[in-house]
PDB file of N, CA and C in Angstrom:
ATOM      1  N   UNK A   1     298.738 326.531  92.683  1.00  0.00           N
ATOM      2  CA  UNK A   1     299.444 325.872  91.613  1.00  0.00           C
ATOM      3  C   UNK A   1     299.761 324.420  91.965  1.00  0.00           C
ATOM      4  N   UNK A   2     300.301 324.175  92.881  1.00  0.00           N
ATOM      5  CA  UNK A   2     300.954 322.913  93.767  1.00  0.00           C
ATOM      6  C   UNK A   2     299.418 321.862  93.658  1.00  0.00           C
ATOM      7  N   UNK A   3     298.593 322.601  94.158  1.00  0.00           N
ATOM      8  CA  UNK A   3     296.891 321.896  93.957  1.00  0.00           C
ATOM      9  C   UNK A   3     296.511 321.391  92.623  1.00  0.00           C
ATOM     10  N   UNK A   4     296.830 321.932  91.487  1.00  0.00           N
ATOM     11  CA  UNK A   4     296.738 321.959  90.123  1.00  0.00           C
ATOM     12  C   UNK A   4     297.251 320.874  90.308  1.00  0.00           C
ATOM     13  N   UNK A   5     298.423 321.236  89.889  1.00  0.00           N
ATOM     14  CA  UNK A   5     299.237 320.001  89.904  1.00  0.00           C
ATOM     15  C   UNK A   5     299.077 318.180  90.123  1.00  0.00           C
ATOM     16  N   UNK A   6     298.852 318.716  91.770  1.00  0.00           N
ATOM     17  CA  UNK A   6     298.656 317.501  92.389  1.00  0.00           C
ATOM     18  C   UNK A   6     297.369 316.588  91.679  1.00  0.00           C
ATOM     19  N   UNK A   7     295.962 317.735  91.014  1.00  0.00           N
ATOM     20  CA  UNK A   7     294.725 316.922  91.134  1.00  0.00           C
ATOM     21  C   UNK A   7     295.489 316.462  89.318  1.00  0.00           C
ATOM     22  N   UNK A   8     295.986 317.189  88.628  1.00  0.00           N
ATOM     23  CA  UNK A   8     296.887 316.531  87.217  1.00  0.00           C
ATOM     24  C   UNK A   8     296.885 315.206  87.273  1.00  0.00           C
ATOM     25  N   UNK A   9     297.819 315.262  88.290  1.00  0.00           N
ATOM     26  CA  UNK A   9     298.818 314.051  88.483  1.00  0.00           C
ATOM     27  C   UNK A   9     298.110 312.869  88.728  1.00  0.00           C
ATOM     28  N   UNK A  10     297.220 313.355  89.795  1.00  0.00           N
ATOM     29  CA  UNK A  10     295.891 312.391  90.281  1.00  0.00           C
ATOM     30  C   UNK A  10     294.902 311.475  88.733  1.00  0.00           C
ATOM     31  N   UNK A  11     294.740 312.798  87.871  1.00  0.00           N
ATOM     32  CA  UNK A  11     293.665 312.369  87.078  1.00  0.00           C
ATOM     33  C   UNK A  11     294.442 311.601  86.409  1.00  0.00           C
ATOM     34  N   UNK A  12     295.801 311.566  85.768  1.00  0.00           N
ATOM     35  CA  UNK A  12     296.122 310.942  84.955  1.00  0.00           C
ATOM     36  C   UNK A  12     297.149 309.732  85.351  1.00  0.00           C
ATOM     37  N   UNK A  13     297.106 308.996  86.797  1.00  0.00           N
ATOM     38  CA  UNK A  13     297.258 308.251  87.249  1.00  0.00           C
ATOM     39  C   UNK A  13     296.015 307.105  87.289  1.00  0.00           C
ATOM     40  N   UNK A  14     294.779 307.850  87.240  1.00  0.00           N
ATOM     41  CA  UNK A  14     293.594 307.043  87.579  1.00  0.00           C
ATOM     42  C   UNK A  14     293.594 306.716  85.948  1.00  0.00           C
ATOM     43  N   UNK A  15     293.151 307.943  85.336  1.00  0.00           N
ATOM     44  CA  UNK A  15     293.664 307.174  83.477  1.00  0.00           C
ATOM     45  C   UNK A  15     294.337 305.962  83.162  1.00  0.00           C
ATOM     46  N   UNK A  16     295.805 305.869  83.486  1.00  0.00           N
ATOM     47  CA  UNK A  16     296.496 304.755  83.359  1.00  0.00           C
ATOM     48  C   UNK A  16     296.138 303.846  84.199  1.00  0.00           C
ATOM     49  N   UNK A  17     295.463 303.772  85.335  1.00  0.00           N
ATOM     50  CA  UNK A  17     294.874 302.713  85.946  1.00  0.00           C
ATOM     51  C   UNK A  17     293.790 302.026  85.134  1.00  0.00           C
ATOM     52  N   UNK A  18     292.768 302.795  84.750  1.00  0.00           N
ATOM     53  CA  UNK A  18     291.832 302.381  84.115  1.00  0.00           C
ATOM     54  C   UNK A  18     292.195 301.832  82.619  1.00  0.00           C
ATOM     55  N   UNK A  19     292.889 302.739  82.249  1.00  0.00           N
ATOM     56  CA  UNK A  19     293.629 301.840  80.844  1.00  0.00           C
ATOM     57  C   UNK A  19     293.751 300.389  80.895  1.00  0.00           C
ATOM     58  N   UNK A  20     294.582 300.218  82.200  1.00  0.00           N
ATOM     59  CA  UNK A  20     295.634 299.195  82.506  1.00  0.00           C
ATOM     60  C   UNK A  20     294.544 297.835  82.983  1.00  0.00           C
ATOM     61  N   UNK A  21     293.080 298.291  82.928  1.00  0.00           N
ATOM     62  CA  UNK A  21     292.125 297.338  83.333  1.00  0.00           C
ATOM     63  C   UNK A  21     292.158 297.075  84.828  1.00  0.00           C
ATOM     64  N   UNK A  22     292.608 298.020  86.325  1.00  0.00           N
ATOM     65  CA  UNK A  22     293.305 297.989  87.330  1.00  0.00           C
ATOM     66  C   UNK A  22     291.935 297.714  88.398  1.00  0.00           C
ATOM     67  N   UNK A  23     290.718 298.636  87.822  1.00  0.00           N
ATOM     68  CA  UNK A  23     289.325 298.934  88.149  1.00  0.00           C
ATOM     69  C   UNK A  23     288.374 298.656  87.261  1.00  0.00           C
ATOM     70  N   UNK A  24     287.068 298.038  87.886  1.00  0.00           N
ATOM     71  CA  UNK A  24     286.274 297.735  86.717  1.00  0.00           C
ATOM     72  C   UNK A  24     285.002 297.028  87.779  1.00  0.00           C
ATOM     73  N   UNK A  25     283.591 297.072  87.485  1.00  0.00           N
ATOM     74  CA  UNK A  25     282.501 296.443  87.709  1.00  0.00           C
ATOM     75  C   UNK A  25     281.562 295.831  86.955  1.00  0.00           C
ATOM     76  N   UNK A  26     281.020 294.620  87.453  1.00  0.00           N
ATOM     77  CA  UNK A  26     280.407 293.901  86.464  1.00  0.00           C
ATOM     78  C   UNK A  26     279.481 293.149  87.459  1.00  0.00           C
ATOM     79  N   UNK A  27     277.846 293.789  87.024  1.00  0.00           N
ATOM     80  CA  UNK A  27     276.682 293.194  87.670  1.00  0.00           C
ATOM     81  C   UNK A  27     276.381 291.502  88.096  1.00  0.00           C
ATOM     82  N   UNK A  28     276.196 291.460  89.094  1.00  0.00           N
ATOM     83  CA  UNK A  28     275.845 290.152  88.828  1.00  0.00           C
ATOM     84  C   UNK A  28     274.168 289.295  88.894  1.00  0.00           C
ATOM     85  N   UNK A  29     273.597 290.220  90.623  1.00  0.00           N
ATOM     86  CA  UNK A  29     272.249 290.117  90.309  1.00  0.00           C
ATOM     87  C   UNK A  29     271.912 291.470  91.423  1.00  0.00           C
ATOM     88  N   UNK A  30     270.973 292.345  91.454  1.00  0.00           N
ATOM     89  CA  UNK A  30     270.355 293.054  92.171  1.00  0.00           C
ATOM     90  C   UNK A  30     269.103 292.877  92.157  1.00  0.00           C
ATOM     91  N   UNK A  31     268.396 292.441  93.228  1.00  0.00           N
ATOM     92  CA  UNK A  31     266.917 292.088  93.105  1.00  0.00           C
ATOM     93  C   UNK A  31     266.503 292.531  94.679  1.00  0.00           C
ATOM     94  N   UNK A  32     265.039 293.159  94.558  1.00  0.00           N
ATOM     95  CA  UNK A  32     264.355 293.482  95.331  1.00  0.00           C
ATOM     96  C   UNK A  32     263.038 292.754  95.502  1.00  0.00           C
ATOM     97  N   UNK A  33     262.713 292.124  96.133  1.00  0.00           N
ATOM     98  CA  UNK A  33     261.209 291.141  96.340  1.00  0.00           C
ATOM     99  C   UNK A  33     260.773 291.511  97.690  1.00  0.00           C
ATOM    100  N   UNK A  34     259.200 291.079  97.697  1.00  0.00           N
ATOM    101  CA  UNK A  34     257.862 291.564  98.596  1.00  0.00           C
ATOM    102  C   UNK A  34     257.168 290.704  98.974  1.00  0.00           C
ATOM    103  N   UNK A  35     257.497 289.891  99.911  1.00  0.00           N
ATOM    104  CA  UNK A  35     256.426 288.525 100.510  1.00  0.00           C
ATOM    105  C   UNK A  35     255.536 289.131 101.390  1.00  0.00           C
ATOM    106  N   UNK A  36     254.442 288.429 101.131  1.00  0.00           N
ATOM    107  CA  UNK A  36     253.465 288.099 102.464  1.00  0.00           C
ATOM    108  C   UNK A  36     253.520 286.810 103.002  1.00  0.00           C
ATOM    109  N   UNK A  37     253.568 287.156 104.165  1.00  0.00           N
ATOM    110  CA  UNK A  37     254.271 285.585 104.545  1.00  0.00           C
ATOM    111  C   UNK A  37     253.180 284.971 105.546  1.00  0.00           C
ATOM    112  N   UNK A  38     252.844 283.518 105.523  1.00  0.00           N
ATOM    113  CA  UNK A  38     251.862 283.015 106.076  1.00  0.00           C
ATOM    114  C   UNK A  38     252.642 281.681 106.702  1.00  0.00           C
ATOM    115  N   UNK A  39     251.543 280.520 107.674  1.00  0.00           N
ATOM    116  CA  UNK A  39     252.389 279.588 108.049  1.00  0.00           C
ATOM    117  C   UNK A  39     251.527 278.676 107.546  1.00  0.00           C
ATOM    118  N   UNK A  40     251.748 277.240 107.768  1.00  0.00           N
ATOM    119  CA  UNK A  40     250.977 276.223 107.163  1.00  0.00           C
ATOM    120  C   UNK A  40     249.564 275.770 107.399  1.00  0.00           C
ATOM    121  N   UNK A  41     249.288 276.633 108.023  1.00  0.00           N
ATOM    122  CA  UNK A  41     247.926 277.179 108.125  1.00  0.00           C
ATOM    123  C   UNK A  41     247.219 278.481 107.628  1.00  0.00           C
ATOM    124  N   UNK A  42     248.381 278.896 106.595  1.00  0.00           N
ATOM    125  CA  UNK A  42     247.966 280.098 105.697  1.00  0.00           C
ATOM    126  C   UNK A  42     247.489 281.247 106.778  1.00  0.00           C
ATOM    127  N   UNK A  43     247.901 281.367 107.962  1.00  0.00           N
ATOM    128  CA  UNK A  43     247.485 282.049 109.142  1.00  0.00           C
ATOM    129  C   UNK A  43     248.913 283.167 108.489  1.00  0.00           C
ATOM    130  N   UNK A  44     248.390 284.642 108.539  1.00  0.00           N
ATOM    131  CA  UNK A  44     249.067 285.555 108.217  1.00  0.00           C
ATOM    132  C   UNK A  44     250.822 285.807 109.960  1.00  0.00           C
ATOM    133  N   UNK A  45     251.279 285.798 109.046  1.00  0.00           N
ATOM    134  CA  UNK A  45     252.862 286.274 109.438  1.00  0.00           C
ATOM    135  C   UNK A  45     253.675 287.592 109.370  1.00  0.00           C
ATOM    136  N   UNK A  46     252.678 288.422 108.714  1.00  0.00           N
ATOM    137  CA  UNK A  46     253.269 289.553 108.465  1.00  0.00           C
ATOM    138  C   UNK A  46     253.798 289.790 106.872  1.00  0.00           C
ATOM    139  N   UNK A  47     254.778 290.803 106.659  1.00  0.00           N
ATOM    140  CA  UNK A  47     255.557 290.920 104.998  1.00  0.00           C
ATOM    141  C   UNK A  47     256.867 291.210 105.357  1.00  0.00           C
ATOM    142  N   UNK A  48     257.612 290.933 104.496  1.00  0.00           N
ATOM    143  CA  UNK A  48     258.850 290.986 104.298  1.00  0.00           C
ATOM    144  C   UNK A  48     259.432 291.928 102.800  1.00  0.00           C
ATOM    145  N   UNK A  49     260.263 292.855 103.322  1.00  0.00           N
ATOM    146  CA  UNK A  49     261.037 293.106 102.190  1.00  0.00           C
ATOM    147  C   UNK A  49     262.287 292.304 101.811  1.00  0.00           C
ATOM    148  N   UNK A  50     262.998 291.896 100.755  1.00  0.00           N
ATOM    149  CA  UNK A  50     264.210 291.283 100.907  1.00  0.00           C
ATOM    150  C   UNK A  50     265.057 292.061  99.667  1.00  0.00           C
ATOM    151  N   UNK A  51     266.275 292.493  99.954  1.00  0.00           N
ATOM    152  CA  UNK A  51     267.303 293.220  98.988  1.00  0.00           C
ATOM    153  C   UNK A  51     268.270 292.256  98.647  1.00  0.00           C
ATOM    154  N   UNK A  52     268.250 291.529  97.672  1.00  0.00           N
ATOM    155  CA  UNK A  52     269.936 290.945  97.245  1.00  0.00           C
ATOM    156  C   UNK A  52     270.700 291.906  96.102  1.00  0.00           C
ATOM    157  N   UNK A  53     271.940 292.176  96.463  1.00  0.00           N
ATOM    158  CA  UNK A  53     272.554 292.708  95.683  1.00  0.00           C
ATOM    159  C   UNK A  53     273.867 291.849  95.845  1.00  0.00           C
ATOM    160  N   UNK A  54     274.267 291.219  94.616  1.00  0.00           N
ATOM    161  CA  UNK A  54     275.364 290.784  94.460  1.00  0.00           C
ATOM    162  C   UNK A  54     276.154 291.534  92.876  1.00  0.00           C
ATOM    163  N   UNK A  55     277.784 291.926  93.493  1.00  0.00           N
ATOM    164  CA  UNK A  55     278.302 292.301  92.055  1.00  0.00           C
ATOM    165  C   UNK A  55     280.092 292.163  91.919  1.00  0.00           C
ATOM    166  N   UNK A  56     280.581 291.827  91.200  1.00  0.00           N
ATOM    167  CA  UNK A  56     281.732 291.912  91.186  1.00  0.00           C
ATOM    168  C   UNK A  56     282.699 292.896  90.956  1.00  0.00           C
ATOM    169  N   UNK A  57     283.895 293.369  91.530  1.00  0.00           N
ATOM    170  CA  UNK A  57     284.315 294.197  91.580  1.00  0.00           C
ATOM    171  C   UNK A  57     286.077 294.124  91.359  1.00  0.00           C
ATOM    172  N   UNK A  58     286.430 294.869  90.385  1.00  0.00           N
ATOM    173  CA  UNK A  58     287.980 294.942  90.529  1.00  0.00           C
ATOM    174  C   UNK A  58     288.555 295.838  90.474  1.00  0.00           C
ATOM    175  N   UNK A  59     289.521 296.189  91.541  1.00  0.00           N
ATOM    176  CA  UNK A  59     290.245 297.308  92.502  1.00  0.00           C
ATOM    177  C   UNK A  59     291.600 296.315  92.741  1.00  0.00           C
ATOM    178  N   UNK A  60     292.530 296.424  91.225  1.00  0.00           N
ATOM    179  CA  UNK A  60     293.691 295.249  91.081  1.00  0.00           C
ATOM    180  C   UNK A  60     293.692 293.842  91.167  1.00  0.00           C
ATOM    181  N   UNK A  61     292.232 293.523  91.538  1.00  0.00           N
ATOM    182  CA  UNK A  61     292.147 291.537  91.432  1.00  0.00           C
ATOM    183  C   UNK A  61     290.325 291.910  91.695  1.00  0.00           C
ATOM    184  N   UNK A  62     289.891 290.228  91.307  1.00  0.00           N
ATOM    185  CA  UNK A  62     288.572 290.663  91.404  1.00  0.00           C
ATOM    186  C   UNK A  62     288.086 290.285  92.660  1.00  0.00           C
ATOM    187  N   UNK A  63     286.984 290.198  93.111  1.00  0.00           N
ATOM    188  CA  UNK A  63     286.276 290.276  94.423  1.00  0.00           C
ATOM    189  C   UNK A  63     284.445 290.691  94.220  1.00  0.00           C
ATOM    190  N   UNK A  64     284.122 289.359  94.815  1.00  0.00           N
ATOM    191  CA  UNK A  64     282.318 289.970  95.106  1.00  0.00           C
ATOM    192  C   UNK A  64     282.270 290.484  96.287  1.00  0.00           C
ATOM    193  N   UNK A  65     281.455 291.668  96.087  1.00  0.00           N
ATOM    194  CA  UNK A  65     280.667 292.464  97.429  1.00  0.00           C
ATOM    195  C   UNK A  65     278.838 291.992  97.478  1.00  0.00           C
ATOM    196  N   UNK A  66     278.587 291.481  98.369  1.00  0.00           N
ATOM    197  CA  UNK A  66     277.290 290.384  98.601  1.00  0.00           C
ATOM    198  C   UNK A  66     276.587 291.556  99.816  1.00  0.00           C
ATOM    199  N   UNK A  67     275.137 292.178  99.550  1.00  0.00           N
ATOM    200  CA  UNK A  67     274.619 292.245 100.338  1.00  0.00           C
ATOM    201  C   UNK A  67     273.301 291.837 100.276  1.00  0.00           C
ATOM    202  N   UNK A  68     272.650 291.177 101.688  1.00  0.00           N
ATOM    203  CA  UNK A  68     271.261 290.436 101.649  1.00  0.00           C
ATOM    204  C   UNK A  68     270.887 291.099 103.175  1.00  0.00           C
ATOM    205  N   UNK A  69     269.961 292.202 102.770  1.00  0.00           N
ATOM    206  CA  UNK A  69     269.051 292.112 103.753  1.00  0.00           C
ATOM    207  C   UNK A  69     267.097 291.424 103.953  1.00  0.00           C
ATOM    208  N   UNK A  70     266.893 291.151 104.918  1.00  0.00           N
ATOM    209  CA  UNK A  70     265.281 291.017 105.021  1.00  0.00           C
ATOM    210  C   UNK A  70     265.020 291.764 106.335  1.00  0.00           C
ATOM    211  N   UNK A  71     264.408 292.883 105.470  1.00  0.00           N
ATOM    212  CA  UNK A  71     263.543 293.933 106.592  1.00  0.00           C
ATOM    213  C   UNK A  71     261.122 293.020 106.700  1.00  0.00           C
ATOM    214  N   UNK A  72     261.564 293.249 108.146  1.00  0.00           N
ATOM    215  CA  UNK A  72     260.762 291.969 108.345  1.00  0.00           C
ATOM    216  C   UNK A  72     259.259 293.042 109.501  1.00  0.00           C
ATOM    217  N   UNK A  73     257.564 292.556 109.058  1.00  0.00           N
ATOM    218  CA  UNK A  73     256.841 294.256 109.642  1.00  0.00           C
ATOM    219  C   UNK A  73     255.646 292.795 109.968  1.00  0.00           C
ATOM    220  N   UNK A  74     255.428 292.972 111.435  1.00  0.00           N
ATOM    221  CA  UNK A  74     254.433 292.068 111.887  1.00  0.00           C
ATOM    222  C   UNK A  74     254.317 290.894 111.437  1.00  0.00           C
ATOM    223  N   UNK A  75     255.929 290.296 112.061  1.00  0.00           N
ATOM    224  CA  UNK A  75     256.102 289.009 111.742  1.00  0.00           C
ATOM    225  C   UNK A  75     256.917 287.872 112.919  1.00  0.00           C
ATOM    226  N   UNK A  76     257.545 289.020 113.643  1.00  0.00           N
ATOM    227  CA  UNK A  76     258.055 288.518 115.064  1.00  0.00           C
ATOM    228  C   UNK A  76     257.168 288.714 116.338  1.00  0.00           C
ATOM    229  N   UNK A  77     256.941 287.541 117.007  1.00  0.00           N
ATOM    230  CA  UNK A  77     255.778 287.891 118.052  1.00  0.00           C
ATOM    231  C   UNK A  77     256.324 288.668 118.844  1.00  0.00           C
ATOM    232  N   UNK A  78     255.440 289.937 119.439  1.00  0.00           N
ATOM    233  CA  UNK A  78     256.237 291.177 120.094  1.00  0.00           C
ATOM    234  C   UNK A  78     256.820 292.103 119.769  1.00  0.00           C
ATOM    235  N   UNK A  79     257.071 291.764 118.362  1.00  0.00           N
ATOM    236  CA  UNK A  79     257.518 292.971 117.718  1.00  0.00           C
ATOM    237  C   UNK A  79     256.889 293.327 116.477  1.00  0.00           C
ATOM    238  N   UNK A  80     257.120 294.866 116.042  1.00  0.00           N
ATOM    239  CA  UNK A  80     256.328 295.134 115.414  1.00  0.00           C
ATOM    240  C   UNK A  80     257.273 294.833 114.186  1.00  0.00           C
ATOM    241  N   UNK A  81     258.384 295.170 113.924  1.00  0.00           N
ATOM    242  CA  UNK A  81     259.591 295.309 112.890  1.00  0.00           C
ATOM    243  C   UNK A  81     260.775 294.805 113.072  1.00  0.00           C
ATOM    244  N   UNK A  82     261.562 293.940 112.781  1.00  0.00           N
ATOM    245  CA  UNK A  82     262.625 293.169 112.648  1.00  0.00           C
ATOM    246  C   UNK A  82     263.246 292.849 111.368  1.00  0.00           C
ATOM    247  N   UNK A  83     264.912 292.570 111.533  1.00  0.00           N
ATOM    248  CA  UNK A  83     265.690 292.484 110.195  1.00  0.00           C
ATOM    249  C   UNK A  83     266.849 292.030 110.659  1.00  0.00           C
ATOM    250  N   UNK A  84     267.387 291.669 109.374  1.00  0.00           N
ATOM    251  CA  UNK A  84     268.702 290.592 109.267  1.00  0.00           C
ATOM    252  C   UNK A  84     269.021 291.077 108.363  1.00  0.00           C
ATOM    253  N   UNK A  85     270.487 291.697 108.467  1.00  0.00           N
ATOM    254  CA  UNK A  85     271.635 292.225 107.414  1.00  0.00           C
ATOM    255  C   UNK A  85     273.141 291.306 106.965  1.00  0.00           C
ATOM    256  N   UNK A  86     273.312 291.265 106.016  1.00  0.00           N
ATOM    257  CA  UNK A  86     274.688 290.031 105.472  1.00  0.00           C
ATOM    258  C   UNK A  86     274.971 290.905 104.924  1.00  0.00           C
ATOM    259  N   UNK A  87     276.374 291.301 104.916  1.00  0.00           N
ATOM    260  CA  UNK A  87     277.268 292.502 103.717  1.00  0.00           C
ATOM    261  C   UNK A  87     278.527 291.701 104.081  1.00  0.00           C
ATOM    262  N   UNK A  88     279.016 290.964 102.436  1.00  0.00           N
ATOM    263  CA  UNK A  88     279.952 290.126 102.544  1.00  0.00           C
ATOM    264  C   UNK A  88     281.128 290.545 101.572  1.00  0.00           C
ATOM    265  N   UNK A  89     282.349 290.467 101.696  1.00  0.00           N
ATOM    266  CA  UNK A  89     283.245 290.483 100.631  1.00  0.00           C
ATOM    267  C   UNK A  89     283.981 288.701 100.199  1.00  0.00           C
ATOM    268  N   UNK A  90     283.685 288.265  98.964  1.00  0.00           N
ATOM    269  CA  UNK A  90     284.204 286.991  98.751  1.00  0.00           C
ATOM    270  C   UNK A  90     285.235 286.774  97.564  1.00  0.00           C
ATOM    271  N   UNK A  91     286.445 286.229  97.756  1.00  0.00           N
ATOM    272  CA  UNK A  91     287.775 286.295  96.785  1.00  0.00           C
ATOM    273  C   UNK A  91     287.957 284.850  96.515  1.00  0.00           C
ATOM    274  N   UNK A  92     287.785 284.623  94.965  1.00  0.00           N
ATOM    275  CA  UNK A  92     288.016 283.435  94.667  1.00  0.00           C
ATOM    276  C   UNK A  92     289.268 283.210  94.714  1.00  0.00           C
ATOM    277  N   UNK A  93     289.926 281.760  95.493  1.00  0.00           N
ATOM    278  CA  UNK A  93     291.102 281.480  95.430  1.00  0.00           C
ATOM    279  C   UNK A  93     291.144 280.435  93.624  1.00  0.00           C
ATOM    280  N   UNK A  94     290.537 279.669  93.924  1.00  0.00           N
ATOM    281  CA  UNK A  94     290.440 278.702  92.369  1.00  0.00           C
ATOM    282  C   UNK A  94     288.713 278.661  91.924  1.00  0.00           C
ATOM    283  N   UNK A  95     288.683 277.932  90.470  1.00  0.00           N
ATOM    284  CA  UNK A  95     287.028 278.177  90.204  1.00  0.00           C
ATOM    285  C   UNK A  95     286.232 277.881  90.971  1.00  0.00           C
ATOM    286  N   UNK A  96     286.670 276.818  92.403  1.00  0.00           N
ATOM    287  CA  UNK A  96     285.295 276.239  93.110  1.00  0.00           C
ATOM    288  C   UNK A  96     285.529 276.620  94.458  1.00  0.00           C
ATOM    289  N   UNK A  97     286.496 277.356  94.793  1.00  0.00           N
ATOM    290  CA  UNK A  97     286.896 277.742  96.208  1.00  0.00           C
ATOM    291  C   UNK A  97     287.063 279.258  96.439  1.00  0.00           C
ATOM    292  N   UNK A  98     286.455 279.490  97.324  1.00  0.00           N
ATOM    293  CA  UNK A  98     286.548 281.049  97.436  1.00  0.00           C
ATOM    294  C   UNK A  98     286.879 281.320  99.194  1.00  0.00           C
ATOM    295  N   UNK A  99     287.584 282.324  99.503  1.00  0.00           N
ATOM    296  CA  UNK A  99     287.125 282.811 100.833  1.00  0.00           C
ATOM    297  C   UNK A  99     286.645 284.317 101.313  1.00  0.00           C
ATOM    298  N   UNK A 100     285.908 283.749 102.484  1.00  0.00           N
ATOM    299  CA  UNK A 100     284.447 284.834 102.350  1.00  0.00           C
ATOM    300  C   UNK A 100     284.888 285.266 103.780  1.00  0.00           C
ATOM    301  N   UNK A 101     284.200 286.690 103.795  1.00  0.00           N
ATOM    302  CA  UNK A 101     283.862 287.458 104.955  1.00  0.00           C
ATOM    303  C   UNK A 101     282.785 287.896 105.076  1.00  0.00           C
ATOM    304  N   UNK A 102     281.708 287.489 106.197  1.00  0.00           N
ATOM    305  CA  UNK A 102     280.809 288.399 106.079  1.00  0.00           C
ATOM    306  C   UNK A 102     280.294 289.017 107.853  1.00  0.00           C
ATOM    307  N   UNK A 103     279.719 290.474 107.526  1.00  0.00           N
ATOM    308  CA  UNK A 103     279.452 290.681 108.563  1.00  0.00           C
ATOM    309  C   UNK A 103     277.931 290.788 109.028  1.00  0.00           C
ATOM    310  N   UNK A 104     277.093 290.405 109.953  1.00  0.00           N
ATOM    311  CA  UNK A 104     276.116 290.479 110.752  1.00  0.00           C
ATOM    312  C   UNK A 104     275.647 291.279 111.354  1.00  0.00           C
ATOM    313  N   UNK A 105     274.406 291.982 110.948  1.00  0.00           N
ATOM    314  CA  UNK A 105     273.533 292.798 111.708  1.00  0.00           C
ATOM    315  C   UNK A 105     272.148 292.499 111.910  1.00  0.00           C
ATOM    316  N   UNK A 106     271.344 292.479 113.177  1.00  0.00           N
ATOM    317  CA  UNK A 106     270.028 291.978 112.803  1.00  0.00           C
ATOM    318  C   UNK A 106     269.305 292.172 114.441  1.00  0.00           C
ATOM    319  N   UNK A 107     267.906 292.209 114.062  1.00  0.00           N
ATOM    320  CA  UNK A 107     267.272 292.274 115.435  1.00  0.00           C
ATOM    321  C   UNK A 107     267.433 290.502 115.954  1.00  0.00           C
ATOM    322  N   UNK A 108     267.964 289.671 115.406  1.00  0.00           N
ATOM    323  CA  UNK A 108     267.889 288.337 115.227  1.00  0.00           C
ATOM    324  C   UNK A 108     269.384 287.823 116.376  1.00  0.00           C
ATOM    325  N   UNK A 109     270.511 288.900 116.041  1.00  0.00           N
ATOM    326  CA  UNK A 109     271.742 288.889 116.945  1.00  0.00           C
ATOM    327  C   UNK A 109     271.786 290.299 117.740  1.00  0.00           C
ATOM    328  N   UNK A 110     272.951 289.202 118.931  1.00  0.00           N
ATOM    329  CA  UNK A 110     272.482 290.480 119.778  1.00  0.00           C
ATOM    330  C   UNK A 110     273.375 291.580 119.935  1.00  0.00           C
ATOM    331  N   UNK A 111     274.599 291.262 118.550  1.00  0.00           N
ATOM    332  CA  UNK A 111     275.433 291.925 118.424  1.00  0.00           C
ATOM    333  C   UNK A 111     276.111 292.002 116.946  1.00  0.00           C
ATOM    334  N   UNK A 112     276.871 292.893 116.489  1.00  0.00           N
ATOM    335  CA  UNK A 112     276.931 292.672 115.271  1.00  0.00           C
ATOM    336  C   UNK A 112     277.839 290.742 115.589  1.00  0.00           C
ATOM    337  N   UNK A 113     277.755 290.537 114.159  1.00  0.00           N
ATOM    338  CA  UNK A 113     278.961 288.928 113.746  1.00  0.00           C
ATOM    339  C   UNK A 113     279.757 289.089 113.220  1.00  0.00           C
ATOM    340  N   UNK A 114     281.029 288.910 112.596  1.00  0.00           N
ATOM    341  CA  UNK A 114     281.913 288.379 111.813  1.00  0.00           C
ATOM    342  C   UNK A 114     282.312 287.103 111.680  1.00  0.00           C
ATOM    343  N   UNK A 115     282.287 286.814 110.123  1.00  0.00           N
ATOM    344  CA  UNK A 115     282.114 285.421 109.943  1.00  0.00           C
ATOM    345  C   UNK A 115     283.760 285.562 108.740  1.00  0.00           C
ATOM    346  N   UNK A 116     284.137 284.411 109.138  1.00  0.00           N
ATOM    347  CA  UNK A 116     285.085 284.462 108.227  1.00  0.00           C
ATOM    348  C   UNK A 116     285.229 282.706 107.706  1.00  0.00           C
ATOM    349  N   UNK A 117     285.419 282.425 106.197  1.00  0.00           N
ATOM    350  CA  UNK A 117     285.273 281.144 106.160  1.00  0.00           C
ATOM    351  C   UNK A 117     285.706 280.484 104.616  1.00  0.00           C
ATOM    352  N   UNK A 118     285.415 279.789 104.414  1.00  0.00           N
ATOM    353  CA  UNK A 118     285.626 279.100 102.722  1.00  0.00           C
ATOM    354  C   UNK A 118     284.254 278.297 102.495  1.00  0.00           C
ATOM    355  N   UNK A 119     284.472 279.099 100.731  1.00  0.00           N
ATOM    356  CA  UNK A 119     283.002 278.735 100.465  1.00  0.00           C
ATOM    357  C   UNK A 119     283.289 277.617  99.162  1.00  0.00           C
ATOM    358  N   UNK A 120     282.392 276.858  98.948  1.00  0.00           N
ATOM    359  CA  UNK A 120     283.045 275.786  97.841  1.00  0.00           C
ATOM    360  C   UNK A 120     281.909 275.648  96.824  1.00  0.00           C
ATOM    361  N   UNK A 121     281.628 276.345  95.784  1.00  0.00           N
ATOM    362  CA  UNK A 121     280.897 276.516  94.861  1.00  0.00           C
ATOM    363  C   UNK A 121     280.828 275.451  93.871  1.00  0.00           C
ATOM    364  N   UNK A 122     279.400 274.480  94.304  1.00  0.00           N
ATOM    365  CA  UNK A 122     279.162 273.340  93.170  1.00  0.00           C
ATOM    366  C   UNK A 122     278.182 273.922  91.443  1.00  0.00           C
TER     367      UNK A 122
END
C-alpha cells in the first residue's frame, strides 16, 4: 500500500512539474557523417566516422548537452583505429556568454580531460 502510494505521489508530482514547464527538450542538431580522408596529395588517410549531437535541455533552467565524437580506421600511423570524444554541458549566463564544461576522451589523450571555461558566441 505504502508503495502505491509513494509511486501516486511520485506520478503526480512529475505532472505538476511538467505542467509547470520544469522539464522539457528541444533538438538542436544531430548529425552523423562519413569521410574518406586523403592528404594534399590525395594519398589515402583512412575514414572517419563523426557523431555531433547537440540539444537543449530543461531540468528547471535550460542547458546544452554537446556530444562530438570522431571514431577514426587507418588513419593514425601505427594504428589501426583511433578516436576523440567531447561530451559537454553548456549554461548560458547572457545571449553571448555561456559557461561550458567539457570532458575528454580519446586515443589522442593520455588520459581522460576536463575542461572548464567561457564560451562567447558571435
Amino acid at each position: 500500500m505504502r508503495f502505491l502510494l509513494f509511486l501516486l505521489m511520485t506520478v503526480m508530482l512529475m505532472c505538476n512539474a511538467a505542467m509547470a514547464d520544469d522539464f522539457a527538450m528541444s533538438r538542436i542538431t544531430n548529425e552523423v557523417s562519413f569521410y574518406k580522408n586523403t592528404n594534399d596529395s590525395f594519398k589515402e588517410l583512412g575514414q572517419t566516422l563523426q557523431i555531433v549531437s547537440i540539444n537543449s535541455f530543461k531540468t528547471f533552467t535550460w542547458f546544452n548537452v554537446e556530444f562530438t565524437g570522431d571514431f577514426n580506421w587507418d588513419m593514425t600511423e601505427y594504428q589501426d583505429y583511433d578516436y576523440y570524444i567531447e561530451v559537454g554541458i553548456v549554461k548560458e549566463i547572457t545571449p553571448h556568454l555561456s559557461v561550458n564544461y567539457q570532458r575528454i576522451y580519446g586515443t589522442f589523450v593520455s588520459e581522460p580531460v576536463n575542461q572548464f571555461g567561457l564560451r562567447l558566441s558571435l
